[in-house]
Protein backbone atom coordinates (compact mmCIF):
# COMPACT_ATOMS: atom_id res chain seq x y z
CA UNK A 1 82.14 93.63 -1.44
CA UNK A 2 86.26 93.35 -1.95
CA UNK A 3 87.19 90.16 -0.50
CA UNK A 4 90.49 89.68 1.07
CA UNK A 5 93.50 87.26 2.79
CA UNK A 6 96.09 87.74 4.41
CA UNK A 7 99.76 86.34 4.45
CA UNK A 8 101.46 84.92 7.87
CA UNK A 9 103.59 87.22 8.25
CA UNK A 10 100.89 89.75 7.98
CA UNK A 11 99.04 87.70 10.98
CA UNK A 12 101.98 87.65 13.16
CA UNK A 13 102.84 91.21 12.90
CA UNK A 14 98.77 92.94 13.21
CA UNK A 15 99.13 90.26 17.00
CA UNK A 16 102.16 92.24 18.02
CA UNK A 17 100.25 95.53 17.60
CA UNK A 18 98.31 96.55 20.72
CA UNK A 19 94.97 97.17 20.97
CA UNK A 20 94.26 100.60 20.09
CA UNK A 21 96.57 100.41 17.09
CA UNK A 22 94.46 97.27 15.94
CA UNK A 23 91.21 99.56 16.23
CA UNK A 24 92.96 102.28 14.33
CA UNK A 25 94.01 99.78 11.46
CA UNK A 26 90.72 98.21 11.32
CA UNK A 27 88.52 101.49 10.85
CA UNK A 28 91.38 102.55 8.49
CA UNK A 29 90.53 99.34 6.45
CA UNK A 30 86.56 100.11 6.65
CA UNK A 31 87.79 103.50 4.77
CA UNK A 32 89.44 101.25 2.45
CA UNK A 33 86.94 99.10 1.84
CA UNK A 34 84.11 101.39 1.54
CA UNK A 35 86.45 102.80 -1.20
CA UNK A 36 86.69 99.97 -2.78
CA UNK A 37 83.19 98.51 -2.74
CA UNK A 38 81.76 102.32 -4.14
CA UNK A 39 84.66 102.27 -6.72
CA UNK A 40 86.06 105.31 -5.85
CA UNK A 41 89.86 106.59 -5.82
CA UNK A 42 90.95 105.89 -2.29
CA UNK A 43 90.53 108.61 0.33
CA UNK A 44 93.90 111.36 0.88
CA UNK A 45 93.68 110.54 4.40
CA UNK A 46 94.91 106.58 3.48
CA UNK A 47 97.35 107.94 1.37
CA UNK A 48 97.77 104.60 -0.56
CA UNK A 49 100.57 104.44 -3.10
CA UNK A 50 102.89 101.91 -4.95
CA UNK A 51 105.95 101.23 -2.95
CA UNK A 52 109.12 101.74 -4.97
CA UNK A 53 111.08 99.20 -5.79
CA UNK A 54 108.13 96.69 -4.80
CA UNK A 55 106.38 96.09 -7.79
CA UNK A 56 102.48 95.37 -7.05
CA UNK A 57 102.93 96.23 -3.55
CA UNK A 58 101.04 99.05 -2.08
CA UNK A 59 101.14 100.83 0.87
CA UNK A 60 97.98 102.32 3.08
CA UNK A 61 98.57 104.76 6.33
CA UNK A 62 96.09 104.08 9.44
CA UNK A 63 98.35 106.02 11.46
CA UNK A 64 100.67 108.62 11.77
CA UNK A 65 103.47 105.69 12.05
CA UNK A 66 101.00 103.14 10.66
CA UNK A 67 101.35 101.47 7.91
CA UNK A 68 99.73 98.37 5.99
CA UNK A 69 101.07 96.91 2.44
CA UNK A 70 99.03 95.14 0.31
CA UNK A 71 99.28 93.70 -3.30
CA UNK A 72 95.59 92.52 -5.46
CA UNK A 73 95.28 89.60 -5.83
CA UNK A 74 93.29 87.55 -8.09
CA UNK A 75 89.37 87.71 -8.11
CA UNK A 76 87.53 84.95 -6.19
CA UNK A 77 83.82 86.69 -7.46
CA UNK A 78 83.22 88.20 -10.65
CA UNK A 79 83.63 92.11 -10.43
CA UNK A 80 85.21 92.07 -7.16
CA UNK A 81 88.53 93.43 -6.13
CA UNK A 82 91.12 91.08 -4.21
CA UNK A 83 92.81 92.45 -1.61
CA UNK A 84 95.98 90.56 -0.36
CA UNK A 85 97.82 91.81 3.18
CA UNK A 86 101.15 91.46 3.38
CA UNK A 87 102.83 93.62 6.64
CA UNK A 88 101.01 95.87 9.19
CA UNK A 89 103.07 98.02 11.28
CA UNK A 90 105.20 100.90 11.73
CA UNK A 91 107.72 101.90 8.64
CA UNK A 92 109.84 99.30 9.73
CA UNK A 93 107.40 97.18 7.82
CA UNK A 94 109.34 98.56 4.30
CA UNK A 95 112.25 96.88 5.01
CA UNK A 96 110.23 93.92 4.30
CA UNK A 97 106.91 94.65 2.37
């Protein structure tokens, strides 16, 4: 199982999103992490993708205007991905990610 953190900023911005856009993100990130734990290539539907001009910064969509970055970070287990959050939010999230 992937384990994960988050940054501050990435706290502060999934509070200002309202309730049914935190469901959507969290059964987006279920997606994700079933992904992840089975070792496959993500899903098309989370369309995750390298942000330009970010280097090691990723992108995931939970929603039509929803989007999550993320970079890895570095294992805490042995064979298990680390998954660091950095912005949830709408694509005003990229001026920032």
């Amino acid at each position: 199982m992937p384990t994960y953190a988050w940054l501050a900023r990435f706290w502060s911005d999934f509070k200002r999103l309202s309730p049914d856009e935190q469901t959507a993100f969290l059964v987006a990130v279920k997606y994700f992490v079933t992904d992840l734990s089975e070792k496959k290539p993500f899903r098309k539907s989370l369309r995750v993708k390298g942000i330009q001009g970010a280097p090691g910064v990723f992108e995931m969509t939970w929603a039509r205007d929803g989007r999550a970055t993320f970079q890895y970070g570095k294992p805490l287990r042995d064979n298990e991905v680390h998954i660091v959050w950095r912005r949830v939010g709408t694509h005003n999230i990229f001026n920032h990610p």
